[in-house]
N, C-alpha and C. Protein backbone atom coordinates (compact mmCIF):
# COMPACT_ATOMS: atom_id res chain seq x y z
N UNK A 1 -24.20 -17.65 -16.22
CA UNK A 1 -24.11 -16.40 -15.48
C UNK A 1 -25.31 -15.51 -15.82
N UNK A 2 -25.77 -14.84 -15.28
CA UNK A 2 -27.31 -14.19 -14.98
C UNK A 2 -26.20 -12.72 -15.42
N UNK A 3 -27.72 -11.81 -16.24
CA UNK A 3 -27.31 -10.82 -17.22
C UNK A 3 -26.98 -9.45 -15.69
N UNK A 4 -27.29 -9.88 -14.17
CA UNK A 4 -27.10 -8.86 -13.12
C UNK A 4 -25.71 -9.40 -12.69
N UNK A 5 -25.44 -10.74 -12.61
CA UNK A 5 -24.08 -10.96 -12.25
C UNK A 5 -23.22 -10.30 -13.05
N UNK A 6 -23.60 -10.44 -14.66
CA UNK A 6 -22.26 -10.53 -15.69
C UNK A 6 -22.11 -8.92 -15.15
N UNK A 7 -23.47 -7.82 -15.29
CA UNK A 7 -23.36 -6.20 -15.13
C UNK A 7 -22.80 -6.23 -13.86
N UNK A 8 -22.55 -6.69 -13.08
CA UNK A 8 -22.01 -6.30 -11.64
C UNK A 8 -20.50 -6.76 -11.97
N UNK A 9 -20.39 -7.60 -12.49
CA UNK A 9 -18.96 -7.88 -13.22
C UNK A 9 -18.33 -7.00 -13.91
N UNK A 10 -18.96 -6.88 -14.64
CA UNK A 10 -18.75 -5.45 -16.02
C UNK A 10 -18.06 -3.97 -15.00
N UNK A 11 -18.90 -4.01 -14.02
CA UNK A 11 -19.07 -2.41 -13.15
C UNK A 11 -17.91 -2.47 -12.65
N UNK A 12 -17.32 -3.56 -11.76
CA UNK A 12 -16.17 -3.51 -11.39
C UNK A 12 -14.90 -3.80 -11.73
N UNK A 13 -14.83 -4.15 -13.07
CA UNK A 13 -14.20 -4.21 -13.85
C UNK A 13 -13.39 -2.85 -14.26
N UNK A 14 -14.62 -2.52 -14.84
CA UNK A 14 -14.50 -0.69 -15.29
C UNK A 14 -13.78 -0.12 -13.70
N UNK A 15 -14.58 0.13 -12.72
CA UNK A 15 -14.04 0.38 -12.00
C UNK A 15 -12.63 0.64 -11.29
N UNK A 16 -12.31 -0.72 -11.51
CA UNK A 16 -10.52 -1.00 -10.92
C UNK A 16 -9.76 -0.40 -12.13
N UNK A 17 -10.46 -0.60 -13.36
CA UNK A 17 -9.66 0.12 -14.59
C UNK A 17 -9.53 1.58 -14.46
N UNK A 18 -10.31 2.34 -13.93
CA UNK A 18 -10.43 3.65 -13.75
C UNK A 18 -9.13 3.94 -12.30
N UNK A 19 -9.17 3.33 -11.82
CA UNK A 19 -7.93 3.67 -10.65
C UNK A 19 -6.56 2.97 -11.22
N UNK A 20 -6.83 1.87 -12.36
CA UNK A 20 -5.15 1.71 -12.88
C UNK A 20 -4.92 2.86 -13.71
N UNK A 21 -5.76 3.18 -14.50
CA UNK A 21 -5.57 4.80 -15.35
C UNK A 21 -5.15 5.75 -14.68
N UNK A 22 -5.81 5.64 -13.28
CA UNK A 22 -5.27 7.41 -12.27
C UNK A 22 -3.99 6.65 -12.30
N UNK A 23 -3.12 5.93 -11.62
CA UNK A 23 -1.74 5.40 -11.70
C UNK A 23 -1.26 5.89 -12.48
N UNK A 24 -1.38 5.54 -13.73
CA UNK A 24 -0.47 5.45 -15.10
C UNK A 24 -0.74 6.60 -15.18
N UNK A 25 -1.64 7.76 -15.20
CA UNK A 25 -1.40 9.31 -15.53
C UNK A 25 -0.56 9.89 -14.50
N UNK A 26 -0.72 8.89 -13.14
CA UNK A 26 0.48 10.38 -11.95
C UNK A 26 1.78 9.42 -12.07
N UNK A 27 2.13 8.13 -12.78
CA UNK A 27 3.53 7.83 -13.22
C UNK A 27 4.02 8.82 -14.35
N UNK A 28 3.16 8.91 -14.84
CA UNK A 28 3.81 10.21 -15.96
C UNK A 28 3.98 11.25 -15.73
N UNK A 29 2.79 12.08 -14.48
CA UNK A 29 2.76 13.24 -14.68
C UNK A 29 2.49 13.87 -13.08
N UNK A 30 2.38 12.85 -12.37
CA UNK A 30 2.42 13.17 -11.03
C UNK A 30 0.92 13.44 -11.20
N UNK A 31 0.96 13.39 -9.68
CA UNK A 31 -0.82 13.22 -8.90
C UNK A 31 -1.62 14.45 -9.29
N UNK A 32 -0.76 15.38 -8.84
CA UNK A 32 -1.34 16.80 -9.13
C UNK A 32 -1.87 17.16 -10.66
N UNK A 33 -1.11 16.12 -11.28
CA UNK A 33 -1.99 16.60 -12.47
C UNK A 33 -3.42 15.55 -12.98
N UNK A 34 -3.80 14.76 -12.39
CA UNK A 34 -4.34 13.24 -12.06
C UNK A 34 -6.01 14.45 -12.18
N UNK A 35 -6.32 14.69 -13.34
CA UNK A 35 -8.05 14.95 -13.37
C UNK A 35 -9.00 14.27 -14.21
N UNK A 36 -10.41 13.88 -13.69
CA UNK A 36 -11.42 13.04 -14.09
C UNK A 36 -11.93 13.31 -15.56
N UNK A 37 -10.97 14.79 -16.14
CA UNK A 37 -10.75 14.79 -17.62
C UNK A 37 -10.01 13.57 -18.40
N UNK A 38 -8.94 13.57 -17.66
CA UNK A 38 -8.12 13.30 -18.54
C UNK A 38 -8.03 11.40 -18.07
N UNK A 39 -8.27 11.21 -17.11
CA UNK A 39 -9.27 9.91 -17.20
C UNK A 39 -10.22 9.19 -18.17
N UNK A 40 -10.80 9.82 -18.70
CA UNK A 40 -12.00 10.03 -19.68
C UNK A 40 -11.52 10.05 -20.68
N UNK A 41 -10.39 10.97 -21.36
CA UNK A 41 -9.62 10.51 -21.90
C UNK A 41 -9.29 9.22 -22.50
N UNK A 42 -7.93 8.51 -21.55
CA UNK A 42 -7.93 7.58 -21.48
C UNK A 42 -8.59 6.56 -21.56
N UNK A 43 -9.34 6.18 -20.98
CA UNK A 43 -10.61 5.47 -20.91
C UNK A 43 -12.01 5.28 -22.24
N UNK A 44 -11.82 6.55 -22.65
CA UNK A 44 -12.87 6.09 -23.87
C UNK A 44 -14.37 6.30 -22.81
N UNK A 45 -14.53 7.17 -21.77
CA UNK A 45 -15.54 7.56 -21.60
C UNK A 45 -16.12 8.91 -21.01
N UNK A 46 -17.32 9.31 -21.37
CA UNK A 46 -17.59 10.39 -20.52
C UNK A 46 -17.58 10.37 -19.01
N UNK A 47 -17.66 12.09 -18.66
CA UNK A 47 -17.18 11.87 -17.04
C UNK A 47 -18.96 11.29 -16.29
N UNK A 48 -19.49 11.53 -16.70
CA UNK A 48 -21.15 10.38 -15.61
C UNK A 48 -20.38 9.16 -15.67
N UNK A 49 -19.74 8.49 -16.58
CA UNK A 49 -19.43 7.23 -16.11
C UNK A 49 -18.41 7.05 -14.96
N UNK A 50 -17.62 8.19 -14.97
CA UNK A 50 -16.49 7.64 -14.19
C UNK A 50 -17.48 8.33 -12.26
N UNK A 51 -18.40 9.45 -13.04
CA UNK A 51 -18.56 9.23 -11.31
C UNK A 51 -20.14 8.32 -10.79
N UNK A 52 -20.30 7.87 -11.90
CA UNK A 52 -21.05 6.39 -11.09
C UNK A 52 -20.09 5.18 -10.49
N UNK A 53 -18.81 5.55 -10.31
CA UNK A 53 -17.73 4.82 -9.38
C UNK A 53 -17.71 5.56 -8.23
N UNK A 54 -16.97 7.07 -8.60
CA UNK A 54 -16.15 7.79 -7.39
C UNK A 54 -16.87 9.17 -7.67
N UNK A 55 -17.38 9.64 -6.43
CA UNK A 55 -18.20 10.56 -6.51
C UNK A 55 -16.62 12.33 -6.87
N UNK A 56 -15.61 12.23 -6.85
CA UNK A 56 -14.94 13.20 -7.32
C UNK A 56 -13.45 12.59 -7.07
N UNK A 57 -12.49 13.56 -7.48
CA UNK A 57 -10.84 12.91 -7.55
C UNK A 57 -10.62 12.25 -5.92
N UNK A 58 -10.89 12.86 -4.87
CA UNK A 58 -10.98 12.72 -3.73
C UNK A 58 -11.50 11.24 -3.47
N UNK A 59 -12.51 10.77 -3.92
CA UNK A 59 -12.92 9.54 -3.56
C UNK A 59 -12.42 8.56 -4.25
N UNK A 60 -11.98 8.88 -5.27
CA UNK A 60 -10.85 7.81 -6.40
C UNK A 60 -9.75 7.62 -5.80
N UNK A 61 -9.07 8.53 -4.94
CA UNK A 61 -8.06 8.39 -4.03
C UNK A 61 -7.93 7.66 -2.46
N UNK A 62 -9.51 8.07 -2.22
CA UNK A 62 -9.58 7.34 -1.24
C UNK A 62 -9.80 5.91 -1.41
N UNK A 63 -10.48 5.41 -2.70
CA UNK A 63 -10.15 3.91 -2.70
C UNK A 63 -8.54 3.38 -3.60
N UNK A 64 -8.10 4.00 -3.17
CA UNK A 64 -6.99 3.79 -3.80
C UNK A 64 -5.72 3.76 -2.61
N UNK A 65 -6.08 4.48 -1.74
CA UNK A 65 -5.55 4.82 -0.40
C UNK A 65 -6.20 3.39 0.33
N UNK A 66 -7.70 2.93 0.41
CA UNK A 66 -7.89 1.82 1.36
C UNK A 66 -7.16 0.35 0.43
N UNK A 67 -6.57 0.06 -1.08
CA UNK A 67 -5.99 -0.57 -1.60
C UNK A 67 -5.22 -0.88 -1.26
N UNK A 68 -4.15 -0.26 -1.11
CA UNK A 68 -2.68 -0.15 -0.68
C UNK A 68 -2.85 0.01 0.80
N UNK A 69 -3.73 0.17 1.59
CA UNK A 69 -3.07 -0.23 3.83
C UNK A 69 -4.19 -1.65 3.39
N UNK A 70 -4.70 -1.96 2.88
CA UNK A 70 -5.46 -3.87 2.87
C UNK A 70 -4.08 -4.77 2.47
N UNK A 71 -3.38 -3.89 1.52
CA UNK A 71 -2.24 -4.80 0.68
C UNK A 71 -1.09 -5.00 1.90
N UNK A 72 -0.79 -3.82 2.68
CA UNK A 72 0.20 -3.86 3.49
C UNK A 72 -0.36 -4.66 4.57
N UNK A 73 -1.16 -4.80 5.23
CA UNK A 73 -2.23 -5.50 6.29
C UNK A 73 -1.70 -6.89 6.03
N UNK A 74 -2.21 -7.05 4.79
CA UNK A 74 -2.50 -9.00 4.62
C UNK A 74 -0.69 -9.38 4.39
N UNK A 75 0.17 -8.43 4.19
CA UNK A 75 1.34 -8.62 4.61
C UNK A 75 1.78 -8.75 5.51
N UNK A 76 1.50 -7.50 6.49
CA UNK A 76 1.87 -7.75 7.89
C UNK A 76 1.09 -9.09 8.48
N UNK A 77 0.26 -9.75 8.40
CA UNK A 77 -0.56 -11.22 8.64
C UNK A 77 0.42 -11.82 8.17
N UNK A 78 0.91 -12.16 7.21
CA UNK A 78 2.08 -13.04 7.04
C UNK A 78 3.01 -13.09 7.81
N UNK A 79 3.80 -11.97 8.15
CA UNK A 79 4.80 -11.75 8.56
C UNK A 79 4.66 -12.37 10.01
N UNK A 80 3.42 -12.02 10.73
CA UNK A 80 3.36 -12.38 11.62
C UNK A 80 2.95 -14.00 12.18
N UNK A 81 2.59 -14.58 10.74
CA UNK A 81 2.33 -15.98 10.77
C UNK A 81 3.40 -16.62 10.70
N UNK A 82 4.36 -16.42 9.86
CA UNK A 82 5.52 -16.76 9.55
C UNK A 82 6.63 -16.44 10.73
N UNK A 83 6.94 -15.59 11.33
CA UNK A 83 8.26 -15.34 12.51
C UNK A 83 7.48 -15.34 14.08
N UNK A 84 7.80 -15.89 14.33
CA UNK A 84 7.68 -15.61 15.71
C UNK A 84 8.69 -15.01 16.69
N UNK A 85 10.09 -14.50 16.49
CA UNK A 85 10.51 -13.27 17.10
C UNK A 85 10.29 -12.08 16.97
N UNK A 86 10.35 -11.26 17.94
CA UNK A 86 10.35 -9.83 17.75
C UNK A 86 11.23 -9.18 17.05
N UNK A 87 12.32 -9.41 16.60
CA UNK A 87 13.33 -9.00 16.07
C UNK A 87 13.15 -9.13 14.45
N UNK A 88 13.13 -10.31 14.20
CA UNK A 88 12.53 -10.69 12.95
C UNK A 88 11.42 -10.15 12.17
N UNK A 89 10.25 -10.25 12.79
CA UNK A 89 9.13 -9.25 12.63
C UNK A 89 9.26 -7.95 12.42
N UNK A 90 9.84 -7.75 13.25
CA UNK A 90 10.14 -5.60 12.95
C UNK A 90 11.08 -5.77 11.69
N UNK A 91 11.95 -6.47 11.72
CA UNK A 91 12.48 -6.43 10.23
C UNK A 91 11.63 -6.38 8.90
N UNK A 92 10.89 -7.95 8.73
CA UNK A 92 10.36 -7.88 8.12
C UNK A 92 8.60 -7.17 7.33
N UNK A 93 8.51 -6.04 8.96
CA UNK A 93 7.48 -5.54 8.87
C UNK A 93 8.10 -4.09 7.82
N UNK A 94 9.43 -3.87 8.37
CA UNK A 94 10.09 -2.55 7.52
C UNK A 94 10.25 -3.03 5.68
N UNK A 95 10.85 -4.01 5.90
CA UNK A 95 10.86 -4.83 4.41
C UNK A 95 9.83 -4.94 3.51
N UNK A 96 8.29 -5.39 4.04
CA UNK A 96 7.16 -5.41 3.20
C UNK A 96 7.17 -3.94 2.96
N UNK A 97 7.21 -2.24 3.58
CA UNK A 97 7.02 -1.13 3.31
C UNK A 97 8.29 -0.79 2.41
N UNK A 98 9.07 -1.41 2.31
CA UNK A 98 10.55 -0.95 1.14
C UNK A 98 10.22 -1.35 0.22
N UNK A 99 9.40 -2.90 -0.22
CA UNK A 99 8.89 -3.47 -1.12
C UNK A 99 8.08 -2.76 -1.54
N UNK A 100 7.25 -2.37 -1.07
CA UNK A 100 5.86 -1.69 -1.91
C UNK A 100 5.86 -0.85 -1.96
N UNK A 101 6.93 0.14 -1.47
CA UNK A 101 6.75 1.49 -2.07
C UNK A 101 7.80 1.06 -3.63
N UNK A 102 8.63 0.24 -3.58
CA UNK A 102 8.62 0.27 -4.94
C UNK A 102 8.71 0.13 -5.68
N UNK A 103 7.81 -1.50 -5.57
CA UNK A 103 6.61 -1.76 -6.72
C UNK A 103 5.65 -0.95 -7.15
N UNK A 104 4.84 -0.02 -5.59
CA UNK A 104 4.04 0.37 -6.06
C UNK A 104 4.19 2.30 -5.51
N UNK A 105 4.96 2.22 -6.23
CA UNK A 105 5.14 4.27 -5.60
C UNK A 105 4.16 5.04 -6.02
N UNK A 106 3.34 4.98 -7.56
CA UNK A 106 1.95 5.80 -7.07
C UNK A 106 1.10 5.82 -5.69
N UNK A 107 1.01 3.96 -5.55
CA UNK A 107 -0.22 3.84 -4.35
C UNK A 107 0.32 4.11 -2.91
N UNK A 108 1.75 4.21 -2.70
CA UNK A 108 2.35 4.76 -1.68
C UNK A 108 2.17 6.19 -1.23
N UNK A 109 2.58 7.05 -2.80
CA UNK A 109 2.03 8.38 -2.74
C UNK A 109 0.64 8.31 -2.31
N UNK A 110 0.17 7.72 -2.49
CA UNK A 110 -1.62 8.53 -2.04
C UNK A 110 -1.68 7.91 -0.83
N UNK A 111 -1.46 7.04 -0.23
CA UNK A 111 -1.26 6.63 1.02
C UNK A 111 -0.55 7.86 1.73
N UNK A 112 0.00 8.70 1.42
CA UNK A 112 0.92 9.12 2.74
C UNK A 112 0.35 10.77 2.03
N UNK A 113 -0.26 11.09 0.66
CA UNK A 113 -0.59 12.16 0.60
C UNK A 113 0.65 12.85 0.11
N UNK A 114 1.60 12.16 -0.73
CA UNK A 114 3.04 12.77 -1.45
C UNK A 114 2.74 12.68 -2.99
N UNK A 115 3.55 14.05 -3.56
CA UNK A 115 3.47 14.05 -4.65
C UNK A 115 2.17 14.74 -5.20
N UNK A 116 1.25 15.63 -4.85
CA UNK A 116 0.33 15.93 -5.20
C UNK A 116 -1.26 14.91 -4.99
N UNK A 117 -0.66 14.08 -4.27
CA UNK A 117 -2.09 13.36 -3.71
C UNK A 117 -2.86 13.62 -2.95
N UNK A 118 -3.54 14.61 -2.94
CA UNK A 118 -3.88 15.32 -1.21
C UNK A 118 -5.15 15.10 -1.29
N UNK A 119 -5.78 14.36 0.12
CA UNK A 119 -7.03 14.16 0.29
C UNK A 119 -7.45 13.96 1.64
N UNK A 120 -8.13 14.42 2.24
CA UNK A 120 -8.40 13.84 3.85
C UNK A 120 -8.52 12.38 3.78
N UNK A 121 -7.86 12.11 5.25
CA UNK A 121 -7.99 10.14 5.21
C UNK A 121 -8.13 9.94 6.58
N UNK A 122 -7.96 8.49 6.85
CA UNK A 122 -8.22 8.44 7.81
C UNK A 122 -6.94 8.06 8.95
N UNK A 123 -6.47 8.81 8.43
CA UNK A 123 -5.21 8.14 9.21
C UNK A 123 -4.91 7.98 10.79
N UNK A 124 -5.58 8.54 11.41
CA UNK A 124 -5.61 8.07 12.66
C UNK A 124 -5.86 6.53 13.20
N UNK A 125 -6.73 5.76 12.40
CA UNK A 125 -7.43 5.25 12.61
C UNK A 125 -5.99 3.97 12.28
N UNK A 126 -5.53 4.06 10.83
CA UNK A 126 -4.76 3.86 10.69
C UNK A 126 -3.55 3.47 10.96
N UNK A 127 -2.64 4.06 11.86
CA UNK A 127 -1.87 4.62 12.24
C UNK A 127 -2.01 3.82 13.75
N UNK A 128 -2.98 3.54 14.09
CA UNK A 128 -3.15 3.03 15.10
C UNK A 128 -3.07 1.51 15.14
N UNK A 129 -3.27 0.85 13.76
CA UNK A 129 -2.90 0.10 13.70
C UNK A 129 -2.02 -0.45 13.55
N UNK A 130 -0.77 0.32 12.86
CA UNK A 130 0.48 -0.23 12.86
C UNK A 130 1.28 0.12 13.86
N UNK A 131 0.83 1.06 14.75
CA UNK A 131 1.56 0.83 16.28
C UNK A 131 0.88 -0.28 16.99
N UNK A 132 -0.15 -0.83 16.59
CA UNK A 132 -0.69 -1.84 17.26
C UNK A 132 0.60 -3.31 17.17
N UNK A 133 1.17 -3.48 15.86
CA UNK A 133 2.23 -4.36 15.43
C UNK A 133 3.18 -4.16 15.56
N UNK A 134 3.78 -2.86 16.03
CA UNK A 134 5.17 -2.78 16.45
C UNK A 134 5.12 -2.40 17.65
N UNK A 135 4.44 -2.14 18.63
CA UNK A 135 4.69 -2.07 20.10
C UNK A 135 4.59 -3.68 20.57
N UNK A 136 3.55 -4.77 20.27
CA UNK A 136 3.74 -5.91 20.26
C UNK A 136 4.99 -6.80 20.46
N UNK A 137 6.24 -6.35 19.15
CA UNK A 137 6.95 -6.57 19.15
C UNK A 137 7.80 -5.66 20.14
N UNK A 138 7.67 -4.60 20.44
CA UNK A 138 8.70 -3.92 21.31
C UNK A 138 8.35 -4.23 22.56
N UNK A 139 7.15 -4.34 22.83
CA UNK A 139 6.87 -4.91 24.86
C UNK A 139 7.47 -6.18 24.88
N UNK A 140 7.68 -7.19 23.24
CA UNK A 140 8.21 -8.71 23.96
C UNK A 140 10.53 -8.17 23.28
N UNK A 141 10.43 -7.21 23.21
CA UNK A 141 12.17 -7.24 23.26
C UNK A 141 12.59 -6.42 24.69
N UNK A 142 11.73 -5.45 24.72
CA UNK A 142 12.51 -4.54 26.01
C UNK A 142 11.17 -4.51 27.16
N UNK A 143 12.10 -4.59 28.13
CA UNK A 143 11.27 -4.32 29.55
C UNK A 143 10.67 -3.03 29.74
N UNK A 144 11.47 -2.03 29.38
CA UNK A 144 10.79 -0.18 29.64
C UNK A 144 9.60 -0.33 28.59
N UNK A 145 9.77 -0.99 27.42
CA UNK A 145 8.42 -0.71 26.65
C UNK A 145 7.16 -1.60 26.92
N UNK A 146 7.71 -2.40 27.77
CA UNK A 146 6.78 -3.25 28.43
C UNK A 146 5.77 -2.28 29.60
N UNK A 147 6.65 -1.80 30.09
CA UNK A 147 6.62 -1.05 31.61
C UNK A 147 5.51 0.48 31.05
N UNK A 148 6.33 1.14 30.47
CA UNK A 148 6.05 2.04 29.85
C UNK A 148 5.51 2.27 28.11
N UNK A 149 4.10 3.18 28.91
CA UNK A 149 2.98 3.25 27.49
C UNK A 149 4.35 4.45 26.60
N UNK A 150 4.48 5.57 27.35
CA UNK A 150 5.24 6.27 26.52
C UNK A 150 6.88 6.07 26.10
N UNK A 151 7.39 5.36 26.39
CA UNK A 151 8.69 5.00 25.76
C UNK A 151 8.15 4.05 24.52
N UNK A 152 7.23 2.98 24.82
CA UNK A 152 6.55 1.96 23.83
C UNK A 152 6.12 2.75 22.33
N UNK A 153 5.52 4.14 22.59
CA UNK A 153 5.33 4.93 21.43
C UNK A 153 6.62 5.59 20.86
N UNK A 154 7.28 6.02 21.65
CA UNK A 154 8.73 6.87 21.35
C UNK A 154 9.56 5.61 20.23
N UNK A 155 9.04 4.65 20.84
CA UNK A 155 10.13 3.62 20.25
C UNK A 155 9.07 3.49 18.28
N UNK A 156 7.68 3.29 18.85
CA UNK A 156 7.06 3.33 17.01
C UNK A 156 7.33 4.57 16.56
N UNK A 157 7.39 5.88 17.16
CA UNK A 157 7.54 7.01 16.46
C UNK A 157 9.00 7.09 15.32
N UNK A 158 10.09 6.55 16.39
CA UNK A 158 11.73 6.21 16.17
C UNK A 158 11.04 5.32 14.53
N UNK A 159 11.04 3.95 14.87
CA UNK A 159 10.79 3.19 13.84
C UNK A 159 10.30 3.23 12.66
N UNK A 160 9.05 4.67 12.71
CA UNK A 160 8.25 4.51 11.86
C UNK A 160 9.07 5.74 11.18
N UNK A 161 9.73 6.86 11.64
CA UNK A 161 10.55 7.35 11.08
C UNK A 161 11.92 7.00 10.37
N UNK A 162 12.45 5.98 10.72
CA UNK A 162 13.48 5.35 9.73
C UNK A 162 12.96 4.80 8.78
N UNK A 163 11.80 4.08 8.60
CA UNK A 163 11.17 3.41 7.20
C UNK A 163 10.78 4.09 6.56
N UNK A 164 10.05 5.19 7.02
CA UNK A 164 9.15 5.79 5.54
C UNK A 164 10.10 7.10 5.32
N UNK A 165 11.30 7.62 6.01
CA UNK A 165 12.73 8.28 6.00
C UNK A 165 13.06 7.91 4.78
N UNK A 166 13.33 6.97 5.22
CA UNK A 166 14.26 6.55 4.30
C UNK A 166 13.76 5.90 2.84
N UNK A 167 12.57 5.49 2.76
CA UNK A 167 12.04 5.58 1.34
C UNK A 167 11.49 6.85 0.78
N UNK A 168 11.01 7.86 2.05
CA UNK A 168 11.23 9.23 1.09
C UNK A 168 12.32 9.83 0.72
N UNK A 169 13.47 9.28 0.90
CA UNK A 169 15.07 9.75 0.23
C UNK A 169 15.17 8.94 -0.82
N UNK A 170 15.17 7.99 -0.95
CA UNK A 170 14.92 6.64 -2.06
C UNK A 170 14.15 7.50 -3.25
N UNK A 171 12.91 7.58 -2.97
CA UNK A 171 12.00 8.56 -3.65
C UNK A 171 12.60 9.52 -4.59
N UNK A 172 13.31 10.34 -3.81
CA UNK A 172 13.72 11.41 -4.60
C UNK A 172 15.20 11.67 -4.96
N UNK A 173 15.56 10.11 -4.38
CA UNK A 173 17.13 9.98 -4.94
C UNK A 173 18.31 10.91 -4.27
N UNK A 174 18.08 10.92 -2.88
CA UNK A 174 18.92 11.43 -2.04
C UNK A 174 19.62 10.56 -0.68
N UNK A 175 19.87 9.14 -1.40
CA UNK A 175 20.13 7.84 -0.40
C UNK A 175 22.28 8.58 -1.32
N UNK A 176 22.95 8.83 -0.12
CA UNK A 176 24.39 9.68 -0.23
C UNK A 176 24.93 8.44 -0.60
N UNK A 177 24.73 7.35 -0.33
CA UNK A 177 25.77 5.56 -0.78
C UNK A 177 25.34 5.30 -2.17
N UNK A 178 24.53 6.26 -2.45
CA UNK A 178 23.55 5.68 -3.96
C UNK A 178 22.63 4.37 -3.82
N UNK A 179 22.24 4.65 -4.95
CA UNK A 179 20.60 3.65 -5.21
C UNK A 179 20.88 2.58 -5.07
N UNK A 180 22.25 2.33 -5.71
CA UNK A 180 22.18 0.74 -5.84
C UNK A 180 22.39 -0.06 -4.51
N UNK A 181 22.65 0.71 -3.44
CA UNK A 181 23.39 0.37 -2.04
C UNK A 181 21.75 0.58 -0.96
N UNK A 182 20.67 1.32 -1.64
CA UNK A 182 20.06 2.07 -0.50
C UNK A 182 19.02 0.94 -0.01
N UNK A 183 18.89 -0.46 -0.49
CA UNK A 183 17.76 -1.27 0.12
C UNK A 183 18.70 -2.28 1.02
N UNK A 184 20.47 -1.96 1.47
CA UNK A 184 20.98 -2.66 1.90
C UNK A 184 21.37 -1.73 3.12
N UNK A 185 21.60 -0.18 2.80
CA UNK A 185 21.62 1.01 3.90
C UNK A 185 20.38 0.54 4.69
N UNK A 186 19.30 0.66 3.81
CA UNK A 186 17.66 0.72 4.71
C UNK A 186 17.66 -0.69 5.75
N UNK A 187 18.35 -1.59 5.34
CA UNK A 187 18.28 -2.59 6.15
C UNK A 187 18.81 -3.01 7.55
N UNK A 188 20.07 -2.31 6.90
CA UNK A 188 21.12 -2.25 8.34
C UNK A 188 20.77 -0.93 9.08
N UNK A 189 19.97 -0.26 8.72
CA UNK A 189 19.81 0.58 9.80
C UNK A 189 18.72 0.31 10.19
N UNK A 190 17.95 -0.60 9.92
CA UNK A 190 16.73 -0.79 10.75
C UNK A 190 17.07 -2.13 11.93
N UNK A 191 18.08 -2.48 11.21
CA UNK A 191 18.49 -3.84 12.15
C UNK A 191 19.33 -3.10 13.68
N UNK A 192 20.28 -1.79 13.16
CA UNK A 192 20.93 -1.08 13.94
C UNK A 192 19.67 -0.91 15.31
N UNK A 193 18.81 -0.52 14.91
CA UNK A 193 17.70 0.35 15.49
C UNK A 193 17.41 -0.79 16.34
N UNK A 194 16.66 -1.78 15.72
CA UNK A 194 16.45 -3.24 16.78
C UNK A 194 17.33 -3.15 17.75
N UNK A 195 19.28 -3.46 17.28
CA UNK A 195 19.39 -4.05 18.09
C UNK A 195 19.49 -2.65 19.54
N UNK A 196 19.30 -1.94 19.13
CA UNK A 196 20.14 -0.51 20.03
C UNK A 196 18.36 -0.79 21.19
N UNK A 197 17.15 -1.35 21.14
CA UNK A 197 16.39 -1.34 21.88
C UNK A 197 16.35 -3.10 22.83
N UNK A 198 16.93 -3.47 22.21
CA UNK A 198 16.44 -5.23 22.56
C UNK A 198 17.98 -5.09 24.24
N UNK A 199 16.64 -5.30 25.57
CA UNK A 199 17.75 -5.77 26.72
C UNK A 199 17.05 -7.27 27.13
């Protein structure tokens, strides 16, 4: 290995270590308190090092934010390699987002900008893509969303509000059946939802 490979190795190394540290400080202490002090800290370095990564907290978040929609992405690719109904798919497209928010509820928070994560993103851009995967599935269950651009959105708006609903109640521990019941609530009501659109 050549002494520019091993340093380009080294860099990103450090790197990804510096965004598992922001984690582990907003599991303890929440996002809002998440500063390139106390990074440094942690880390065993001064702050020039940490911003020859991320030019301020904002850009540490933003790669931390494009982490977590790549992770959900190459999921939804599965999902869609794997089922070929519409029914199935919307299930299991709600399922990969129940999963990872929580495995991973820091990188969820900065994804959605909860908890003191606040940063401009790009979410439009975003956002557009995962109505891109669930209208798919809704033009091949119902004819009106076939027919119609705006019922086709009404129906991702519906959808996308029961999933991330209902893991922001999860979140903060306001699922009324309790915790131990709420990834079996989240399920049947997303299945409810399917079937109340499929003619």
């Amino acid at each position: 290995m050549t002494v520019s490979i091993r340093r380009k190795k080294e860099k990103e190394a450090l790197r990804l270590h510096i965004l598992e540290v922001a984690k582990e400080i907003a599991a303890a202490d929440g996002w809002q308190n998440v500063t390139i002090r106390k990074i440094c800290d942690k880390i065993g370095y001064s702050a020039p090092v940490i911003y020859q990564h991320f030019e301020n907290k904002e850009d540490l978040l933003q790669s931390l934010r494009v982490v977590g929609f790549t992770q959900i992405f190459e999921q939804f690719e599965k999902v869609d390699v794997k089922h070929s109904t519409p029914e199935k798919r919307l299930l299991e497209y709600a399922l990969v987002w129940w999963k990872f928010s929580k495995q991973n509820p820091e990188l969820y928070q900065v994804m959605f900008n909860l908890q003191g994560a606040i940063c401009e993103n790009n979410e439009n851009k975003q956002s557009r893509m995962f109505v891109n995967y669930y209208s798919t599935s809704f033009k091949q269950m119902s004819s009106k969303a076939h027919r119609s651009e705006k019922y086709k959105l009404e129906l991702c708006d519906n959808f996308i509000s029961v999933i991330h609903g209902f893991i922001s109640m999860r979140m903060v521990n306001k699922i009324k059946s309790g915790s131990e019941n709420a990834e079996q609530v989240f399920k049947n009501s997303i299945l409810r939802f399917i079937h109340s659109i499929t003619d």
